[in-house]
Protein backbone atom coordinates (compact mmCIF):
# COMPACT_ATOMS: atom_id res chain seq x y z
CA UNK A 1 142.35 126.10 98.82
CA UNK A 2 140.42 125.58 101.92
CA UNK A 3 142.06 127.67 104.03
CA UNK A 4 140.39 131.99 104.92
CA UNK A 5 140.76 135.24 103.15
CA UNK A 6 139.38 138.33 103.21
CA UNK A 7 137.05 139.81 101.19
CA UNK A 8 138.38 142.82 99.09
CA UNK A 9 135.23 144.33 98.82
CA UNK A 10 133.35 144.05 101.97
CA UNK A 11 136.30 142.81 104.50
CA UNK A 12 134.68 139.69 105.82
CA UNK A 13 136.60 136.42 106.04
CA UNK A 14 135.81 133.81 103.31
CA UNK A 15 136.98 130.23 103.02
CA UNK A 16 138.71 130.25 99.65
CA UNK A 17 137.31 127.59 97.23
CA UNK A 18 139.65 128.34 94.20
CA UNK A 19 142.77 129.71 93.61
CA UNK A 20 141.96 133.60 91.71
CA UNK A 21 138.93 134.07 94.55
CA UNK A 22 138.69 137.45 95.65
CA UNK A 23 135.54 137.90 97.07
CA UNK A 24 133.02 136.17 99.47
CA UNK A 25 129.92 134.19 98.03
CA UNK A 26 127.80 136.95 98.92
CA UNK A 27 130.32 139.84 97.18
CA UNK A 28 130.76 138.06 93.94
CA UNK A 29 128.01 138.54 92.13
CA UNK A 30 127.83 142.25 93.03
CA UNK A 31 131.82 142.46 92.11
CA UNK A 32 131.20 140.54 88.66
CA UNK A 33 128.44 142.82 87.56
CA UNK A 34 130.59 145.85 88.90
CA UNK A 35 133.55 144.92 87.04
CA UNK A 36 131.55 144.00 83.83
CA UNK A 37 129.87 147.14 83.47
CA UNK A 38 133.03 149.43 84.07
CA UNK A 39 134.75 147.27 81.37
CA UNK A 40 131.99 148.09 79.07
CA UNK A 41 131.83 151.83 80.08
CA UNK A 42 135.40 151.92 78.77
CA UNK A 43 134.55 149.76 75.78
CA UNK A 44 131.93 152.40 75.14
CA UNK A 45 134.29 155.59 75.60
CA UNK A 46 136.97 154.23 73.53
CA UNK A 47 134.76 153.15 70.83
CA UNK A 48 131.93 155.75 70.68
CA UNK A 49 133.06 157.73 67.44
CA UNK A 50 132.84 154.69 65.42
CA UNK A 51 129.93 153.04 67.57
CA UNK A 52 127.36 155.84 67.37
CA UNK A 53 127.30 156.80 63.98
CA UNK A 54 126.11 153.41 63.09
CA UNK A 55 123.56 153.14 66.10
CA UNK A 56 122.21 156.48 65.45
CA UNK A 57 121.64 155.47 61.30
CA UNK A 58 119.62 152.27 63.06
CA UNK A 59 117.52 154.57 64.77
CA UNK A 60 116.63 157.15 62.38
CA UNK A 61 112.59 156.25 60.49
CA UNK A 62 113.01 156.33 56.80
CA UNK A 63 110.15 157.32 54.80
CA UNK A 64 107.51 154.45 54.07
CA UNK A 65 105.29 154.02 51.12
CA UNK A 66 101.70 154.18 51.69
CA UNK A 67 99.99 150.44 50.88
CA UNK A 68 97.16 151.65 49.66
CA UNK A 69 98.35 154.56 47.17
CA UNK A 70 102.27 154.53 47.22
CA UNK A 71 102.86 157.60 48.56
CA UNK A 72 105.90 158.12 50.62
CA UNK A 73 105.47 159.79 54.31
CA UNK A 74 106.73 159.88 57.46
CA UNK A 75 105.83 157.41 60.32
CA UNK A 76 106.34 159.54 63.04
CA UNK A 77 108.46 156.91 64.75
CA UNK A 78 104.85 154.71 64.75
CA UNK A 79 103.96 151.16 62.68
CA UNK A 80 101.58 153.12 60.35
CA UNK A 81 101.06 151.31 57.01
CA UNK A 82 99.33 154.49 55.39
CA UNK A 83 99.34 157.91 54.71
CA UNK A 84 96.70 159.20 55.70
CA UNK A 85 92.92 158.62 57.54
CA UNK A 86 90.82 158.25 53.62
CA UNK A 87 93.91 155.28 52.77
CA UNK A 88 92.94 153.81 56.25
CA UNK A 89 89.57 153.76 55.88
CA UNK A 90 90.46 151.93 52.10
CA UNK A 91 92.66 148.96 54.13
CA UNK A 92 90.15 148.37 56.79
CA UNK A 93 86.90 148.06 54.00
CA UNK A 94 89.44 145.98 51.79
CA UNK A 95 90.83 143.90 55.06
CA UNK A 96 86.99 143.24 56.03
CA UNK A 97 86.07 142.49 52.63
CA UNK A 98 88.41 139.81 52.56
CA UNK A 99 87.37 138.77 56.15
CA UNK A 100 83.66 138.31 54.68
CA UNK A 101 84.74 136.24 51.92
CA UNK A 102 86.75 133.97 54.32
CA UNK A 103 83.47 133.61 56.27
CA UNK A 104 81.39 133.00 52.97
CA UNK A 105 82.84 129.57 52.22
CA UNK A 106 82.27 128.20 55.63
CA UNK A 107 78.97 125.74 56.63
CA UNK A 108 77.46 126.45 59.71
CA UNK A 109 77.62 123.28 62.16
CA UNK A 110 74.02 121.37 62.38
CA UNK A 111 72.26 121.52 65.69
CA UNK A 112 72.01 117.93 67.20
């Protein structure tokens, strides 16, 4: 420790500050991330057959039920709640309803 190498990946000469250091303070970084994702690129190719099946299940939209009237359909791979424009317009005049009732119960503040 303390005394130069060279740097395995660029070929500049480092001062060595432990004993397993390969690469100059500007290299390592770089190096780590290289090495990391090549390790996981191999992870992946090894393990892909059991991996994917299992991603690709996580992916897939299952059918939803409609709030409104229970019918099952299919998202389209959006956050829709309902089936169809008529249930929509049924949520939004029950969601306001609710809104106005909310309202109802609170006393305006007296002017000054």
């Amino acid at each position: 420790m303390g005394g130069t190498d060279i740097c395995q990946r660029c070929g500049k000469e480092y001062i060595v500050c432990s004993g397993t250091q390969r690469y100059c303070e500007e290299c390592s970084k770089i190096a780590i991330m290289e090495i990391d994702r090549n390790q996981g690129l191999e992870w992946y190719k090894k393990n892909a057959d059991t991996y994917n099946p299992i991603r690709y299940d996580r992916r897939k939209v299952k059918k939803r039920k409609c709030s409104i009237c229970g019918r099952e359909f299919d998202p389209c791979g959006t956050a829709l709640k309902v089936c169809s424009p008529e249930c929509d317009r049924i949520r939004r005049r029950e969601w306001q309803r609710k809104a106005d009732a909310k309202r109802r119960g609170r006393k305006k503040p007296i002017d000054g």
